[in-house]
N, C-alpha and C. Protein backbone atom coordinates (compact mmCIF):
# COMPACT_ATOMS: atom_id res chain seq x y z
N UNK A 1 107.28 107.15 67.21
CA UNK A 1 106.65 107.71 68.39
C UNK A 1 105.70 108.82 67.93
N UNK A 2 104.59 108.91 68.60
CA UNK A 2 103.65 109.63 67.85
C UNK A 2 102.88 109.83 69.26
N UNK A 3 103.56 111.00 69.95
CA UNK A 3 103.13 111.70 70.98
C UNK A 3 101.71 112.50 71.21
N UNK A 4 101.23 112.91 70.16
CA UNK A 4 100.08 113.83 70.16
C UNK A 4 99.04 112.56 70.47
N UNK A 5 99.72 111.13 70.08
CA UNK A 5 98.20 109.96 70.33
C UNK A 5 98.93 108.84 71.38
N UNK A 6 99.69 109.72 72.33
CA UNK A 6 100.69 108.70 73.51
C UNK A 6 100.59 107.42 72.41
N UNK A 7 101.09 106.98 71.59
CA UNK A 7 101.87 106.29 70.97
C UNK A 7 103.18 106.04 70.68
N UNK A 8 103.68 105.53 71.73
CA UNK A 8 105.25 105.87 72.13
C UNK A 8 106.03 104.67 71.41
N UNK A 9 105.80 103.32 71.47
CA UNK A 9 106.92 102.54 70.89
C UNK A 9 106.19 102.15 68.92
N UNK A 10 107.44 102.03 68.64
CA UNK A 10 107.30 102.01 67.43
C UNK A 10 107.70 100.61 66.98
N UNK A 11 108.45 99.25 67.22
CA UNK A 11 108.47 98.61 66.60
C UNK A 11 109.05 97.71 67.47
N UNK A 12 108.58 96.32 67.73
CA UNK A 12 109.40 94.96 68.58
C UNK A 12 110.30 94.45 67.89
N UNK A 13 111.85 94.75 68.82
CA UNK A 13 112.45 94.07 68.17
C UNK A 13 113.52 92.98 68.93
N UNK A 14 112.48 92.08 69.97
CA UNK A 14 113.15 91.44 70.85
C UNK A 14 112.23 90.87 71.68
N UNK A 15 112.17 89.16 71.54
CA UNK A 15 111.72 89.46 72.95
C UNK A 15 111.87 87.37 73.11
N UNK A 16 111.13 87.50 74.50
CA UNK A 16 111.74 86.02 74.95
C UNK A 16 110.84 84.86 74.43
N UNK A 17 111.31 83.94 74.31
CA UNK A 17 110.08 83.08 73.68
C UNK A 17 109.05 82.71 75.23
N UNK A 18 109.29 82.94 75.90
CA UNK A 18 108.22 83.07 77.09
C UNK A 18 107.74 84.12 77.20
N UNK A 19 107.73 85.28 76.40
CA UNK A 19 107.18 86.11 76.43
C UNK A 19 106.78 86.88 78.03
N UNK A 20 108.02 87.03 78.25
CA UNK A 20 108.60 87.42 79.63
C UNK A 20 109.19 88.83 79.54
N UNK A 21 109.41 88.96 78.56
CA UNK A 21 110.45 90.32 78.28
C UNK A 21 110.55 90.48 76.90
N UNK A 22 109.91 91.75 76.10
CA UNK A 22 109.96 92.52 75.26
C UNK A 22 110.93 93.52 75.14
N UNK A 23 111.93 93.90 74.03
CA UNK A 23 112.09 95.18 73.87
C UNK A 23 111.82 95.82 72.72
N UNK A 24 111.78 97.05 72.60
CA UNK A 24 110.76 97.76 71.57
C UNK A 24 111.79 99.31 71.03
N UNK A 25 111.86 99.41 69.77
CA UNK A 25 112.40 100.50 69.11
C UNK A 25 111.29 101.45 69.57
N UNK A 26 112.00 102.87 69.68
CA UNK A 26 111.23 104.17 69.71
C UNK A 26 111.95 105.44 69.19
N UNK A 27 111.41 106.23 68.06
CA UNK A 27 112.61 107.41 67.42
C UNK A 27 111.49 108.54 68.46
N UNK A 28 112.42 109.43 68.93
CA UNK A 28 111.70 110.38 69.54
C UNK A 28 111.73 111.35 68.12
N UNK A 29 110.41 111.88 68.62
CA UNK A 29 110.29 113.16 66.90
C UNK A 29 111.37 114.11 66.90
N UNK A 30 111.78 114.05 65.36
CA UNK A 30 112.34 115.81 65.82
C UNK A 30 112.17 116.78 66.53
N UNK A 31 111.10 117.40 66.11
CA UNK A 31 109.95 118.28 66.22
C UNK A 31 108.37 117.97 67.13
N UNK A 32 108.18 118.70 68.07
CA UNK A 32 106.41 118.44 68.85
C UNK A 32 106.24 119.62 69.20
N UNK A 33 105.34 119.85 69.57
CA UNK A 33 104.76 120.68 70.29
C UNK A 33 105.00 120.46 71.81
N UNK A 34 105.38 119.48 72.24
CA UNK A 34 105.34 119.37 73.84
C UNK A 34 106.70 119.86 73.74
N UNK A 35 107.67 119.59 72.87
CA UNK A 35 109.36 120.62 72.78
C UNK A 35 109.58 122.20 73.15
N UNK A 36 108.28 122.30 72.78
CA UNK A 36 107.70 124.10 72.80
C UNK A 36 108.25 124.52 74.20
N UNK A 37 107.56 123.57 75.13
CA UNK A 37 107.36 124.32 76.05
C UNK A 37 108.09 122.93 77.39
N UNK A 38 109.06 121.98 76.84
CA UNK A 38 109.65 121.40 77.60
C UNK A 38 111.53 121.12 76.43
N UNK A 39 112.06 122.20 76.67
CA UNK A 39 112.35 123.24 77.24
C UNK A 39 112.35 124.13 75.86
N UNK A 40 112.23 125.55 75.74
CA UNK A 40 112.68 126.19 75.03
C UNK A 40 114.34 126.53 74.87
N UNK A 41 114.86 126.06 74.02
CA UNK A 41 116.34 126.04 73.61
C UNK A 41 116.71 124.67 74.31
N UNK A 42 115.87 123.77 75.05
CA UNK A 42 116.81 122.67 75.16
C UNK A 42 115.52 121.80 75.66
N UNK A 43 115.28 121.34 74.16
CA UNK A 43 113.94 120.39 73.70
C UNK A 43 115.02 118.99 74.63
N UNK A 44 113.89 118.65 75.81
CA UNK A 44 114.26 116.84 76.20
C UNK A 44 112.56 116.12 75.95
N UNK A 45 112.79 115.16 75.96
CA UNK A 45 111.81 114.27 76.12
C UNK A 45 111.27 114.02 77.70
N UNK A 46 109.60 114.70 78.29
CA UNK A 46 109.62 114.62 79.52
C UNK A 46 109.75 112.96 80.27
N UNK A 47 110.22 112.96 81.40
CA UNK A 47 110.22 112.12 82.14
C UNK A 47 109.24 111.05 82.37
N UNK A 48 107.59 112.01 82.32
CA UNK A 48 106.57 111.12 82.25
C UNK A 48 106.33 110.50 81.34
N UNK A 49 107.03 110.80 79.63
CA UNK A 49 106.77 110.17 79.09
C UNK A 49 107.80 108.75 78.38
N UNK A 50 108.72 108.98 79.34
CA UNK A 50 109.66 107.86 79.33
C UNK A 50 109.36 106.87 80.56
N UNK A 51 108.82 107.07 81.19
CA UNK A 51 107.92 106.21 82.60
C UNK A 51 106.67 105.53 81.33
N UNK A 52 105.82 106.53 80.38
CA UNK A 52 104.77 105.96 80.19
C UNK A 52 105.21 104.65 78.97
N UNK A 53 106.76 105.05 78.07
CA UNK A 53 106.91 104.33 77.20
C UNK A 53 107.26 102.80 77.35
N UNK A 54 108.33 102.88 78.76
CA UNK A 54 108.35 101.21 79.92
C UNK A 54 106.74 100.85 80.09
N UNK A 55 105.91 101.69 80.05
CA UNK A 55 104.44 101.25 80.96
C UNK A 55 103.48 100.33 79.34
N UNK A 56 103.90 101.25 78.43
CA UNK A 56 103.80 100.67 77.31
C UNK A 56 103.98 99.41 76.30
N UNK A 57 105.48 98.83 77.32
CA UNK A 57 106.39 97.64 76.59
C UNK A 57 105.34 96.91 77.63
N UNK A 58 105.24 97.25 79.04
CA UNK A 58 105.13 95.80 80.00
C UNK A 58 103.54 95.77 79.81
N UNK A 59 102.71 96.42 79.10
CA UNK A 59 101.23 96.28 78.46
C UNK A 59 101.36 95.30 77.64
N UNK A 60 101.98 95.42 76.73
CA UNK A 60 102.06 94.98 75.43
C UNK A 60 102.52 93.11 76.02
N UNK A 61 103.03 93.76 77.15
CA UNK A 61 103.73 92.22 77.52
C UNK A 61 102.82 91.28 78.02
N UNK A 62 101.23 91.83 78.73
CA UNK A 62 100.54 91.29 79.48
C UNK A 62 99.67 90.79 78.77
N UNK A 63 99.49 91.79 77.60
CA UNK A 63 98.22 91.75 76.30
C UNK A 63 98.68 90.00 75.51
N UNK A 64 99.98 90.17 75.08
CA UNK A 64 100.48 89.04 74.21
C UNK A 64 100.00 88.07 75.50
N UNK A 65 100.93 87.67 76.56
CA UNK A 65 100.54 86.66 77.40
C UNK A 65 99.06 86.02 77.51
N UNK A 66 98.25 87.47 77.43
CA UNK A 66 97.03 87.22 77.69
C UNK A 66 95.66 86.96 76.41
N UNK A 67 96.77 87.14 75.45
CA UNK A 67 95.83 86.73 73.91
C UNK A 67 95.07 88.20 73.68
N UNK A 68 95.58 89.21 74.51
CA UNK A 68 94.21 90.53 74.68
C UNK A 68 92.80 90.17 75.10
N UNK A 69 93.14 88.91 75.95
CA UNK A 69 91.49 88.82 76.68
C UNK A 69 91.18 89.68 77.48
N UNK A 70 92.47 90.45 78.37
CA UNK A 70 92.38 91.40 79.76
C UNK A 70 92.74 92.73 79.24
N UNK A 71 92.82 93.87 79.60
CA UNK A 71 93.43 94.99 79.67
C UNK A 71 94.49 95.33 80.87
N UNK A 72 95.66 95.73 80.48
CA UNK A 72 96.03 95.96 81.71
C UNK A 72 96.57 97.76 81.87
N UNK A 73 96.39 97.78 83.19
CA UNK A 73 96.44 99.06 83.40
C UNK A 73 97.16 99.70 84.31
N UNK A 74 98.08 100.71 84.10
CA UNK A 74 99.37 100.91 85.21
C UNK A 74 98.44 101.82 86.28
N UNK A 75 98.97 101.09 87.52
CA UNK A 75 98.09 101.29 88.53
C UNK A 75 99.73 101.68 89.28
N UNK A 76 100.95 101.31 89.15
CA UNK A 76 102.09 102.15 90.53
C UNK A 76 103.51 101.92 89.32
N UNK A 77 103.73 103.33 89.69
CA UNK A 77 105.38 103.82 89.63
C UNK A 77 106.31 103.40 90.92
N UNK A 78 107.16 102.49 91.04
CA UNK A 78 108.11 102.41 91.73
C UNK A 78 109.66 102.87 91.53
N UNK A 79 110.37 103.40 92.47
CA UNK A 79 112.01 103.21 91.81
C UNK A 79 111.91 103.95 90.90
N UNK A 80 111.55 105.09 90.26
CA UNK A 80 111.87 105.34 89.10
C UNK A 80 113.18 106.52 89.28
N UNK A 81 114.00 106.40 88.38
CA UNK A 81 115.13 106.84 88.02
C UNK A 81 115.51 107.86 86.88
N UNK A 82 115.95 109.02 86.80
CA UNK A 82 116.20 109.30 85.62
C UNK A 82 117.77 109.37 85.68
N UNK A 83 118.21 109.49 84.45
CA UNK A 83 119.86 109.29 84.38
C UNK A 83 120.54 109.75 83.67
N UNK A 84 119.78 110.10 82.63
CA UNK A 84 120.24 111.14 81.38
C UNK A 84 119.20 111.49 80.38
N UNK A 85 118.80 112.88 79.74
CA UNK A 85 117.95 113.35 79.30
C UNK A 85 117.62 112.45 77.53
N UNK A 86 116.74 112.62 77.44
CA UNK A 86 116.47 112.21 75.65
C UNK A 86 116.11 113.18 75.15
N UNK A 87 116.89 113.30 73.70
CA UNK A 87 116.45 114.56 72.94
C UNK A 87 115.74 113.93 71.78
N UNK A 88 115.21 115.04 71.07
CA UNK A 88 114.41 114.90 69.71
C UNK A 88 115.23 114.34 68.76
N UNK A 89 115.05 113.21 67.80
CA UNK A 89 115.69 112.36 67.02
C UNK A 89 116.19 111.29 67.74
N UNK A 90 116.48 111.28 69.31
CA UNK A 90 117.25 110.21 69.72
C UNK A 90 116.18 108.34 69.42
N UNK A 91 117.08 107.35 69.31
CA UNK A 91 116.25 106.40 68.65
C UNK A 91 116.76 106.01 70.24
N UNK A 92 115.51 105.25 70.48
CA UNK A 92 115.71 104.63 71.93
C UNK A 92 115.18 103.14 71.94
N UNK A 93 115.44 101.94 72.99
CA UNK A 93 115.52 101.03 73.08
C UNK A 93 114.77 101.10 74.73
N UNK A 94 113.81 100.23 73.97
CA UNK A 94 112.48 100.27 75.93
C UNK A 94 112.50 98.81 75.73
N UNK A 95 112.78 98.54 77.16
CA UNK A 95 112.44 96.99 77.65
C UNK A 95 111.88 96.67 78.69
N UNK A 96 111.01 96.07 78.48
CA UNK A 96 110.37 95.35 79.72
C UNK A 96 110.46 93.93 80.15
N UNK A 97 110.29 93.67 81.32
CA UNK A 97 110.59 92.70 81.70
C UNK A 97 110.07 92.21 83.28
N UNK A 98 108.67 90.47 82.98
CA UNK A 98 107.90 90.59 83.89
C UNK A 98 108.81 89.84 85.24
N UNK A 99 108.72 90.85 86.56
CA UNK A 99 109.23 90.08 87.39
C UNK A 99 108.77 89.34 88.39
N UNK A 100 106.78 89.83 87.97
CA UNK A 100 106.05 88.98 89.05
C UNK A 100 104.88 89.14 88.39
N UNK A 101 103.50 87.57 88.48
CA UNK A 101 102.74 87.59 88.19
C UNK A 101 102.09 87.27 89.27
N UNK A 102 101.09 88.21 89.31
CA UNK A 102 100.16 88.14 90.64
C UNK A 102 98.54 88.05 90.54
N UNK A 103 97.80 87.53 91.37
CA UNK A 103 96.73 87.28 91.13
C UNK A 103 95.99 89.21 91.00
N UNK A 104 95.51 88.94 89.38
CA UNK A 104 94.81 90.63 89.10
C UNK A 104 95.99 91.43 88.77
N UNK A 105 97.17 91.25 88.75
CA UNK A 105 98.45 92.21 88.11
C UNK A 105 99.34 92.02 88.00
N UNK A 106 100.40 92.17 87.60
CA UNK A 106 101.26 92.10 86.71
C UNK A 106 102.69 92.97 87.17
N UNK A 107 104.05 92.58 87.46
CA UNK A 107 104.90 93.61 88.03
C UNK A 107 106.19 93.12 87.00
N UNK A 108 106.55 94.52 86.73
CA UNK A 108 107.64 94.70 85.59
C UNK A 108 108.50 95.53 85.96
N UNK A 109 109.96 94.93 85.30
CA UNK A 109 111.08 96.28 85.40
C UNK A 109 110.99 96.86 84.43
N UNK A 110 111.34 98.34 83.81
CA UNK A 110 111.28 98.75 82.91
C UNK A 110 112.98 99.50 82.37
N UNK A 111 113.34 99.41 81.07
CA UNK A 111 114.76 100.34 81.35
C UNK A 111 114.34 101.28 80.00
N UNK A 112 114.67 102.40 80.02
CA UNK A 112 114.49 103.27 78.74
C UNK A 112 116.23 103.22 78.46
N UNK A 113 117.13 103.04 76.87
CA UNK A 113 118.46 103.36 76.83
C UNK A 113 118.18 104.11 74.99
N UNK A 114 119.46 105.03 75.47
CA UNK A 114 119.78 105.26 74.01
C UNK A 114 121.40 104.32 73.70
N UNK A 115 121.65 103.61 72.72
CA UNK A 115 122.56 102.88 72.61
C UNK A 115 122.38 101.91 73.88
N UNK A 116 123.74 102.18 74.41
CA UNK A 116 123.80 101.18 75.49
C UNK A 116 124.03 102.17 76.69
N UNK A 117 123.51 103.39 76.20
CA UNK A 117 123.32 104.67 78.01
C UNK A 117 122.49 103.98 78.54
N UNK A 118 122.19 103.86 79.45
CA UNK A 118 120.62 103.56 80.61
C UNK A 118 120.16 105.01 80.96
N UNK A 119 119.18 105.70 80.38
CA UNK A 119 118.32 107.24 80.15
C UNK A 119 117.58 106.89 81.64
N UNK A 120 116.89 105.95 81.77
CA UNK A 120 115.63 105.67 82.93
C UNK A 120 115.16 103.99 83.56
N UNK A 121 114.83 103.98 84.23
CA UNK A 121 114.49 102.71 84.99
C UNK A 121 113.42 102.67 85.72
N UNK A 122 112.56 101.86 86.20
CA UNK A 122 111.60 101.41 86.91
C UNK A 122 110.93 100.47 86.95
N UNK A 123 110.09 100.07 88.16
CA UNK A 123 109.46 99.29 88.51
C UNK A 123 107.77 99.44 88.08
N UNK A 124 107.01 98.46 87.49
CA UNK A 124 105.92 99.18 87.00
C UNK A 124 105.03 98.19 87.64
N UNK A 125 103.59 98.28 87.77
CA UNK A 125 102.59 97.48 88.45
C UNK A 125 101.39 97.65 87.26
N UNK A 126 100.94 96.94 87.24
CA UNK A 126 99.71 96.72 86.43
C UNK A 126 98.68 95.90 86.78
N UNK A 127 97.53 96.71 86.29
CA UNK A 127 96.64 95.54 87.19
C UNK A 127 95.69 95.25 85.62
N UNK A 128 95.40 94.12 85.97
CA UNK A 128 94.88 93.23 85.00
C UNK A 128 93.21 93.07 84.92
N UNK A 129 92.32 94.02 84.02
CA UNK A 129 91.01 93.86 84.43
C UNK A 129 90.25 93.54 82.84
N UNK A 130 88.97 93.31 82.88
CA UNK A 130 88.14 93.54 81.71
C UNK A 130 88.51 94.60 80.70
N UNK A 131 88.12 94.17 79.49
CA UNK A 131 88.23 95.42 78.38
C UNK A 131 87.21 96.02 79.35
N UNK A 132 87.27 97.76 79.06
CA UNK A 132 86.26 98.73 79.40
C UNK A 132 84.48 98.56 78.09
N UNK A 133 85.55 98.46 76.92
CA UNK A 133 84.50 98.39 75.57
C UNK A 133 85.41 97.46 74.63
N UNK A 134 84.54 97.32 73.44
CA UNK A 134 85.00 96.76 72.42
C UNK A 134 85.77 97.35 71.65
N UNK A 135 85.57 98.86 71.59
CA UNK A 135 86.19 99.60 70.80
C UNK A 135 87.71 99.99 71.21
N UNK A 136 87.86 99.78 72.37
CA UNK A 136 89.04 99.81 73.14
C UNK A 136 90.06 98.56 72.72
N UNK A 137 89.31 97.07 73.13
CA UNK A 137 90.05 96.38 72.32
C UNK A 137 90.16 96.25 71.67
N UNK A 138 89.46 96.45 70.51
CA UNK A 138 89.72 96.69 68.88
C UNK A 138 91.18 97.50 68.52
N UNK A 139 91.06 98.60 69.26
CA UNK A 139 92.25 99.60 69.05
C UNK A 139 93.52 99.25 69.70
N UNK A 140 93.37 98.16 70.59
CA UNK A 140 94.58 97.89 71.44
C UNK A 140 95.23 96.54 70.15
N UNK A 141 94.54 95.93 69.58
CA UNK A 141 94.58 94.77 69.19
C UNK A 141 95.63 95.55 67.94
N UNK A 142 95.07 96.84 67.64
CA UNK A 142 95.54 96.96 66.22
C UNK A 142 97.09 97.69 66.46
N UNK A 143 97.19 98.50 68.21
CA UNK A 143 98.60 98.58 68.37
C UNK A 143 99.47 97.81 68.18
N UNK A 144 99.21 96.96 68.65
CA UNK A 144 100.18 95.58 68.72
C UNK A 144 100.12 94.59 67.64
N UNK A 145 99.57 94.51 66.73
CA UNK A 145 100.25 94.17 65.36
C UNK A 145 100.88 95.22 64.21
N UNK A 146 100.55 96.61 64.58
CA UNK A 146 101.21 97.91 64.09
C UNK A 146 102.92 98.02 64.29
N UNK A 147 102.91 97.40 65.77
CA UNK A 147 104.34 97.40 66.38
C UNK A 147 105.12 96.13 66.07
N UNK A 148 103.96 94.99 65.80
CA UNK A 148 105.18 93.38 65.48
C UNK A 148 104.75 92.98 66.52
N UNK A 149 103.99 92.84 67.40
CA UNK A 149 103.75 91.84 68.43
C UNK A 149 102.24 90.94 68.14
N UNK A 150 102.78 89.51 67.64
CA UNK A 150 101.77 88.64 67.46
C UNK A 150 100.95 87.88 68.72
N UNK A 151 100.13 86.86 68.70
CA UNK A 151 99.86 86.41 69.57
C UNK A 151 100.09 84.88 69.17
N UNK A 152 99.90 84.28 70.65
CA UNK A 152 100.33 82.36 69.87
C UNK A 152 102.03 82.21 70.88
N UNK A 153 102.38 80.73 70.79
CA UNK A 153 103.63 80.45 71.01
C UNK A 153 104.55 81.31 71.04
N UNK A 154 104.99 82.64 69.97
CA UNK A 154 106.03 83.53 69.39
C UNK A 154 105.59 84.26 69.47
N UNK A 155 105.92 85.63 70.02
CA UNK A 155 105.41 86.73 70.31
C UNK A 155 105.85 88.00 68.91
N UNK A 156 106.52 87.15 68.12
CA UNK A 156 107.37 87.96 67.26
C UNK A 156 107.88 86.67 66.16
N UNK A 157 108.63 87.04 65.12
CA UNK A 157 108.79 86.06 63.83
C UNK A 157 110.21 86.01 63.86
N UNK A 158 111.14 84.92 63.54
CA UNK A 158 112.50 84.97 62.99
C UNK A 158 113.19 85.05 64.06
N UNK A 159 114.06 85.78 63.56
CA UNK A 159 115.25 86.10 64.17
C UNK A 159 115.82 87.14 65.52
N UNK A 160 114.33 87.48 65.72
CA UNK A 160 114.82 88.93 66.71
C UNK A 160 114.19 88.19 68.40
N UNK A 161 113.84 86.46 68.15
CA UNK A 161 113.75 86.04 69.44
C UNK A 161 114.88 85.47 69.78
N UNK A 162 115.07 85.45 71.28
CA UNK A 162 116.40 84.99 71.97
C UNK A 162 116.37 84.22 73.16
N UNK A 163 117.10 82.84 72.55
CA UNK A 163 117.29 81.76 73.38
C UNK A 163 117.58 81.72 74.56
C-alpha cells in the first residue's frame, strides 16, 4: 500500500474465472504521514481510505472484464459500514465482487477483512466511460500487471483461481 500515490492494493490473490470477483492483498504501512494526524497515539487507517481500497478491487474488476478499453470511475458509496478499525502493519484482504452490470456502470459489493474480522463493507457504483488520455491508460495498464491482474480468459495464473 503506498498511500502518498492512493495505491492501496498490493497483490491479486484470488479471483473467479469469470472474473466476477477479485480479492487482493494489502499491508497497511507502518509508518505515514496521514498516521500523524489520524490519530496521534492511536494511528487507524481512515475510513475513506478503506471505502477507496473496495473502489480499487471493483476497478480493477471492470478494467480486466473490459481488456482496459473503458475507465471506470466510482461515481456512489452505498451501505457503507465500518466495524473495526485497521492499524499500521495490519495485512488486509479486499474483495470485490460484481453484483450488477448495467448499461454505462458497473455495481459491486465490497468487504475490507483483516484475517477473517470483516473491518468494512459496501456497495460501490461505477460508471464506465472513455480513457480521459493515453497517459492515464498507460498508467492504469501498468497498475494492474504490478498487482497480478492479467487480461484474456484468466484474470490471474495457477492456483489462486477458484472453481
Amino acid at each position: 500500500m503506498n498511500l502518498s500515490k492512493v495505491i492501496l492494493l498490493d497483490e491479486l490473490v484470488d479471483a473467479s474465472p469469470s472474473i466476477d470477483a477479485m480479492t487482493f492483498r494489502s499491508t497497511v504501512p507502518k509508518s505515514s504521514t496521514i498516521f500523524e494526524g489520524h490519530f496521534p497515539g492511536f494511528p487507524i487507517l481512515p475510513g475513506v481510505l478503506m471505502i477507496e481500497a473496495m473502489a480499487q478491487a471493483a476497478g480493477f474488476i471492470s478494467l480486466s472484464r473490459l481488456q482496459a478499453a473503458k475507465m471506470p470511475f466510482l461515481i456512489a458509496v452505498d451501505h457503507a459500514r465500518f466495524r473495526s478499525f485497521s492499524n499500521p502493519g495490519d495485512e488486509l484482504l479486499v474483495r470485490a465482487e460484481l453484483s450488477h452490470e448495467g448499461s454505462g456502470f458497473d455495481v459491486f459489493r465490497g468487504t475490507l477483512k483483516r484475517a477473517n474480522e470483516l473491518l468494512a463493507k459496501t456497495e460501490l457504483r461505477l460508471a464506465i466511460k472513455d480513457f480521459p488520455s493515453d497517459m492515464l491508460k498507460a498508467d492504469i495498464i501498468k497498475r494492474l500487471e504490478r498487482v497480478g491482474v492479467k487480461f484474456g480468459p484468466s484474470p490471474i495464473s495457477g492456483s489462486n483461481i477458484h472453481e
